[in-house]
Protein backbone atom coordinates (compact mmCIF):
# COMPACT_ATOMS: atom_id res chain seq x y z
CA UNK A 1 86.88 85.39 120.43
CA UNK A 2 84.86 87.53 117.53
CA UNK A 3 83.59 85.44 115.27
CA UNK A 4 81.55 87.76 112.31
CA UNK A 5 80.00 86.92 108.92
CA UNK A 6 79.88 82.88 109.10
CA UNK A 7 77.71 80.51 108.46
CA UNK A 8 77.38 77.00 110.37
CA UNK A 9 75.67 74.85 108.82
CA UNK A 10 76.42 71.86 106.31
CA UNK A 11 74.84 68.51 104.52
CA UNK A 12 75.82 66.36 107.42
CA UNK A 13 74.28 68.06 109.99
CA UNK A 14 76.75 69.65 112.51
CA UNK A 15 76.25 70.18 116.18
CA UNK A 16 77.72 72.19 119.01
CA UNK A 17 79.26 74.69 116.67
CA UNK A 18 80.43 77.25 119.88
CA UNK A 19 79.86 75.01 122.96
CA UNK A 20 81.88 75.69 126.41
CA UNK A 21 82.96 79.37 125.32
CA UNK A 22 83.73 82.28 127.44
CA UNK A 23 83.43 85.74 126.22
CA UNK A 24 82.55 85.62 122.79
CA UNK A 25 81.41 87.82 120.63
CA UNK A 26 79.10 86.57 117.07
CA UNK A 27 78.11 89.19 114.67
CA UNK A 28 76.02 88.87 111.38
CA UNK A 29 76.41 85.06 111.47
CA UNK A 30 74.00 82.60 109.92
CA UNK A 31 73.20 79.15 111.71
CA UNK A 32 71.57 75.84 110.61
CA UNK A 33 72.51 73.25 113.12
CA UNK A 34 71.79 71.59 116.30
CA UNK A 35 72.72 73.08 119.72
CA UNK A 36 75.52 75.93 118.56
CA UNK A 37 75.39 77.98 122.16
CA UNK A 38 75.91 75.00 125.32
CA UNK A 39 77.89 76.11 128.50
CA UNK A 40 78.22 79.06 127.37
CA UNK A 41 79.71 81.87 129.86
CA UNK A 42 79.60 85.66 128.51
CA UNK A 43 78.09 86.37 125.05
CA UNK A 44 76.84 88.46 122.39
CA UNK A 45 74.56 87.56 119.96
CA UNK A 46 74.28 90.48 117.44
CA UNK A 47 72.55 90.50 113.50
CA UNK A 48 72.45 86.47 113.37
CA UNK A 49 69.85 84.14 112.03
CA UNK A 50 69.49 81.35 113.82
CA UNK A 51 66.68 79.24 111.42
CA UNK A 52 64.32 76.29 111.49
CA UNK A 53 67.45 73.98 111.33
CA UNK A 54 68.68 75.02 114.70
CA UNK A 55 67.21 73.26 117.48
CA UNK A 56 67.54 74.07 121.31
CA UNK A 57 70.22 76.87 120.36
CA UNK A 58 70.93 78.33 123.81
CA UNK A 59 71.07 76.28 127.21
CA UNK A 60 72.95 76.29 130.44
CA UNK A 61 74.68 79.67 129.02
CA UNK A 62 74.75 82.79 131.32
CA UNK A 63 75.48 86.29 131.01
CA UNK A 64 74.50 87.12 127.26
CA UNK A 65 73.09 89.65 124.87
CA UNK A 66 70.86 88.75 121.80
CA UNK A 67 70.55 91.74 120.09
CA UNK A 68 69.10 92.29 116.63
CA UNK A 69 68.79 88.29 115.99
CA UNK A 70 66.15 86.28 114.44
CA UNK A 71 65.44 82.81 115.79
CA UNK A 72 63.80 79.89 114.95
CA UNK A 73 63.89 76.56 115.64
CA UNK A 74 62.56 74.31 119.14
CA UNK A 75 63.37 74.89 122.58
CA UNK A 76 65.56 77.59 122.74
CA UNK A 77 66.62 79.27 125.98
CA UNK A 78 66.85 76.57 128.60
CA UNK A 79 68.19 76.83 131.93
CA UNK A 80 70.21 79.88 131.12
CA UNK A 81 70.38 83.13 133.00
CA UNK A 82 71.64 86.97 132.90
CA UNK A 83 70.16 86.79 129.17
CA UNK A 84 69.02 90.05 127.77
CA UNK A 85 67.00 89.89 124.19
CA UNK A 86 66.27 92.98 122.29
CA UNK A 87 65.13 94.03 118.71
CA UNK A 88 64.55 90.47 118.06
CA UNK A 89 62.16 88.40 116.58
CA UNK A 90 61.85 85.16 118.05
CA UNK A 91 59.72 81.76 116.85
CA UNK A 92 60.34 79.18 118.77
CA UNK A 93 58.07 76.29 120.67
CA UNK A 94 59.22 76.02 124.16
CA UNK A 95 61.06 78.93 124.59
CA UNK A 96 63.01 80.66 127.44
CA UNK A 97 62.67 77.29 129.91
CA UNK A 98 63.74 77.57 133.89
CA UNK A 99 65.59 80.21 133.33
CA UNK A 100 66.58 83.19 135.57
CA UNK A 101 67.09 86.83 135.00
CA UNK A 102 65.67 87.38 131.52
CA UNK A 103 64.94 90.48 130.22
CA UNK A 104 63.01 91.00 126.70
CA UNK A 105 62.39 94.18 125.14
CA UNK A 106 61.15 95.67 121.75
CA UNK A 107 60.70 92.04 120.61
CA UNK A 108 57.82 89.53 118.82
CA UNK A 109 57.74 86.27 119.83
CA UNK A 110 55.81 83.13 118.88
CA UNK A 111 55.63 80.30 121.01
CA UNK A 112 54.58 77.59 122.83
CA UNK A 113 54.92 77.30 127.00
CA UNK A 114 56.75 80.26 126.50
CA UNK A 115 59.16 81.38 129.71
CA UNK A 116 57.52 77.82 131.55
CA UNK A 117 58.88 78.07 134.95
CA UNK A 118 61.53 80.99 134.79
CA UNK A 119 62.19 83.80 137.43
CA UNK A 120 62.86 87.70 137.41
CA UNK A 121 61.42 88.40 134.32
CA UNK A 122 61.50 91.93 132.79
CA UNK A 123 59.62 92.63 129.54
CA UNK A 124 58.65 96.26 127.87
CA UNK A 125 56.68 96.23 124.48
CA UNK A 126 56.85 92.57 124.01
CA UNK A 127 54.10 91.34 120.83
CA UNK A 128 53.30 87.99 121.93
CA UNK A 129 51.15 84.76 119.84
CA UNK A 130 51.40 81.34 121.20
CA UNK A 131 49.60 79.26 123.68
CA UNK A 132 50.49 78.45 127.49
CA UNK A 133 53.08 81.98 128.38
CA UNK A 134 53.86 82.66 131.60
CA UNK A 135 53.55 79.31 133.29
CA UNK A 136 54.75 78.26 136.88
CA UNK A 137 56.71 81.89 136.53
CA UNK A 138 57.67 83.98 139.30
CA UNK A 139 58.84 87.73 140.20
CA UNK A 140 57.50 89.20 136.75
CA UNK A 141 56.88 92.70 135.41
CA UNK A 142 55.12 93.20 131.78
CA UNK A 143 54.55 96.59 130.26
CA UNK A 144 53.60 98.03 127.21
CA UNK A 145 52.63 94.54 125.66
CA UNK A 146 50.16 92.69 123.90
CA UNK A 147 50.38 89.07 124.96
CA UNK A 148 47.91 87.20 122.13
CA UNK A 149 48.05 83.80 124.06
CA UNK A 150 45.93 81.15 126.28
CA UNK A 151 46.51 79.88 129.36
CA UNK A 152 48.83 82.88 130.38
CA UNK A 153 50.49 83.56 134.03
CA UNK A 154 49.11 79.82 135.45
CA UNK A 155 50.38 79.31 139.15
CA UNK A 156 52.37 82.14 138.25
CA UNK A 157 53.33 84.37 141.31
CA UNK A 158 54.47 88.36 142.20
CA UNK A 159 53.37 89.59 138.37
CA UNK A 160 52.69 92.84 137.90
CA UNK A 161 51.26 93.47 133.95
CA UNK A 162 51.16 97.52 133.31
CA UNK A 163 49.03 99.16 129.90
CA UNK A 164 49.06 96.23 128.30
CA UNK A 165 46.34 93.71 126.57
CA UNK A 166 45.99 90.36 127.59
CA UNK A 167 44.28 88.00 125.14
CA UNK A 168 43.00 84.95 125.74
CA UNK A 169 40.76 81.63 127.66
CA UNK A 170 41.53 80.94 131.53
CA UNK A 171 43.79 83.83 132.04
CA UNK A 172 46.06 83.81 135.69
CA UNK A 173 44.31 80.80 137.14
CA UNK A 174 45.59 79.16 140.72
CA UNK A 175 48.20 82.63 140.23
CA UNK A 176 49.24 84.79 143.48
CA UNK A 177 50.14 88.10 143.79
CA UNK A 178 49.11 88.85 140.26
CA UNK A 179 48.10 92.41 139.41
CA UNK A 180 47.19 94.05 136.10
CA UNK A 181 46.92 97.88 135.83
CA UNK A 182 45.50 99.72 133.26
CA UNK A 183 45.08 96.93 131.17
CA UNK A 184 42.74 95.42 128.32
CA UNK A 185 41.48 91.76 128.87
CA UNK A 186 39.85 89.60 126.64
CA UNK A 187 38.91 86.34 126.88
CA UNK A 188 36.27 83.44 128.98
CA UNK A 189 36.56 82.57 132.14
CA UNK A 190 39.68 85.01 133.59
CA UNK A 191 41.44 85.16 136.73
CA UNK A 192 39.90 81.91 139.10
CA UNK A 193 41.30 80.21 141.63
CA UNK A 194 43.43 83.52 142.26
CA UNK A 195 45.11 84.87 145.87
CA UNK A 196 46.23 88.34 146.01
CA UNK A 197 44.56 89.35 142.77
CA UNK A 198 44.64 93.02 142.14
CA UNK A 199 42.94 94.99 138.82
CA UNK A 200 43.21 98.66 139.14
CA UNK A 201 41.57 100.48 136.24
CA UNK A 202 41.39 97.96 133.63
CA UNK A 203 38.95 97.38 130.92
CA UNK A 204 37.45 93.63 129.63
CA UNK A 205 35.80 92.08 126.47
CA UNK A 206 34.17 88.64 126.36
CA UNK A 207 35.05 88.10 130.14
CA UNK A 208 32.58 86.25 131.33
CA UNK A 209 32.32 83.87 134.81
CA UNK A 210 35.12 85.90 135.82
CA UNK A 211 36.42 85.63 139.70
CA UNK A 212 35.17 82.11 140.50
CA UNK A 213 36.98 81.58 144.26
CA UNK A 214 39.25 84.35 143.64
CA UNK A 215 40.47 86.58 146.56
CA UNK A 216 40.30 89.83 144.37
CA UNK A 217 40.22 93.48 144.33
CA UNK A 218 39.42 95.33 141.13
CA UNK A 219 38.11 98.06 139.54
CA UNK A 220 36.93 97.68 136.21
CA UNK A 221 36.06 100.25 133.41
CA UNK A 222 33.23 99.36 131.15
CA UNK A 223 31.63 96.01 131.38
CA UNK A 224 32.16 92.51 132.33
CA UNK A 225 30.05 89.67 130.95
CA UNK A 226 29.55 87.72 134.27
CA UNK A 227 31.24 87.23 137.64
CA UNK A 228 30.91 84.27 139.38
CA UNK A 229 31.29 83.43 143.03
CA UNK A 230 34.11 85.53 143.96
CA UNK A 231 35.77 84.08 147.15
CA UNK A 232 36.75 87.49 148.98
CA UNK A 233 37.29 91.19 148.37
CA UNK A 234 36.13 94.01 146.24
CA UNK A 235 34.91 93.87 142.41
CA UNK A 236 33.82 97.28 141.49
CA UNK A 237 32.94 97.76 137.46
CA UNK A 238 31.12 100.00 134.99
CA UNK A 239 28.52 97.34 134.74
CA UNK A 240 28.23 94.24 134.81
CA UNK A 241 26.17 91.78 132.76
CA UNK A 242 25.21 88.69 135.33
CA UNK A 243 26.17 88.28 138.90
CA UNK A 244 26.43 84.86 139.89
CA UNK A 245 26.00 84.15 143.68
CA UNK A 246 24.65 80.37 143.76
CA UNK A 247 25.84 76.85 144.35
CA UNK A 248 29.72 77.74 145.50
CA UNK A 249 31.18 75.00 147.07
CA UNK A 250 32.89 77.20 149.54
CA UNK A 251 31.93 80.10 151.61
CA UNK A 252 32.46 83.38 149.67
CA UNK A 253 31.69 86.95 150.71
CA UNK A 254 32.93 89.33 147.96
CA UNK A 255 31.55 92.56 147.53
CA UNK A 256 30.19 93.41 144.28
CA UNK A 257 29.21 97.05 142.92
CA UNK A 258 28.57 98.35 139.61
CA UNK A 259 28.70 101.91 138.45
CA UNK A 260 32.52 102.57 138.78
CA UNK A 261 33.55 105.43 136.31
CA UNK A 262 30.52 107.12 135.77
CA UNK A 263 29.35 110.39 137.51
C-alpha cells in the first residue's frame, strides 16, 4: 500500500491506525493518535509528523525507513529492528527500546533512556539532549556527534565513540570494551568501574576523579581535573590537576604520567 497526504487523527481518539502491515509505504502524512505502526513488516516513513498525541508509535515493526519525519510523543521505537532514521528530528522519552539493528544519521534527538538496552547501533552526526543514552547497549559505533546527556553508555559494551563530544556526570560507568577517540569530554566523575577502557587522543573539561577502578589506557590532550585510583593500565595526559593514590579498597597499579603532547 501507499498511503500519502493523510491525516489520522480525530476527537475520539483513534488507535492502531496501520497495525499488522507489510510493505507500506506513508508519505507527507500527519498523525495524532495512539500506536499507528504495531507488527509492522517493511516500511517507509517519509515527510510525516508524528506529534505529542501519538504515543509509542513504532513497536515490534522490522525492516523500515524513517526518513525526513518529525516525532513526538512517548516511547517510540520498541522492540523493533532493521530500522534506519535519517534527516529526522526526534523528541521522544524512552526512545528506541530493545531494539536491534538501528541506524541514525543526520538527526537531533531529545530523550529520555534513549536506545536502553538495544544492539548494533550505527550513528553519524547525531545532536543528542536527554538524560540516561546508551544504557545496557551493546555493539555500538558513534561518530561525528555531540551527545549532551548524563549517565551515557552505562554497562554498555563493544562502543567505539569517534570525533565526537560527550557531555555529561558519570559517563561509561561498569561499561566494557568502551573506547573514545579523538573525542571532547566534559563532565564529573567519568569512566569508573570500566574494563577494556581505551581513550586515544582525547581532550576533557571538568573531569575530575576520573578512572576510579577502571582497567584503562588513555592518552589525554590538555588537562584532567583529578584521577583517582585507577585499577590497571596506562593514563598518560597533558597535565593533570590531582593524582589520587589513597584509601582504594582494592589493589590498583596504574601507571600515571603527565606531559603527553608537549615537546
Amino acid at each position: 500500500a501507499e498511503i500519502e497526504k493523510c491525516t489520522f487523527a480525530g476527537e475520539e481518539d483513534g488507535e492502531s491506525a496501520l497495525k499488522e502491515c507489510r510493505n507500506i509505504k506513508v508519505r507527507n502524512c500527519m498523525f495524532s493518535l495512539r500506536y499507528p505502526l504495531w507488527h509492522c513488516d517493511g516500511f517507509a516513513l517519509e515527510n510525516c509528523s508524528l506529534d505529542e498525541g501519538v504515543r509509542a508509535s513504532v513497536w515490534y515493526s522490522h525492516n523500515g525507513v524513517i526518513r525526513h519525519c518529525s516525532i513526538e510523543g512517548i516511547k517510540c521505537l520498541r522492540e523493533c529492528s532493521e530500522i534506519d532514521i535519517s534527516d529526522s528530528k526526534i523528541k521522544s522519552k524512552e526512545f528506541g527500546w530493545r531494539c536491534q539493528n538501528v541506524t541514525l544519521r543526520d538527526t537531533e534527538a531529545e530523550s529520555e533512556y534513549f536506545l536502553f538496552e538495544t544492539k548494533n547501533i550505527n550513528v553519524k552526526n547525531l545532536r543528542m539532549t536527554g538524560k540516561y543514552s546508551f544504557q545496557y547497549t551493546e555493539n555500538v559505533t558513534v561518530e561525528d556527534s555531540v551527545l549532551d546527556t548524563k549517565d551515557a553508555f552505562w554497562h554498555a559494551k563493544n562502543v567505539t565513540v569517534r570525533n565526537s563530544v560527550v557531555k555529561g556526570e558519570y559517563l561509561g560507568w561498569y561499561s566494557e570494551g568502551l573506547t573514545l577517540i579523538n573525542c571532547k569530554i566534559t563532565g564529573t566523575q567519568p569512566l569508573c568501574y570500566c574494563r577494556g577502557l581505551r581513550l586515544v587522543d582525547c581532550t576533557t573539561e571538568g573531569c575530575d576523579l576520573a578512572f576510579e577502578y577502571s582497567d584503562v589506557e588513555a592518552t589525554v590532550r590538555g588537562d584532567i581535573v583529578s584521577v583517582k585510583n585507577p585499577r590497571s593500565g596506562r593514563v598518560c595526559a597533558g597535565s593533570i590537576g590531582q593524582i589520587i593514590l589513597e584509601n582504594s579498597v582494592i589493589e590498583t597499579d596504574c601507571e600515571i604520567c603527565t606531559g603527553y603532547g608537549k615537546e
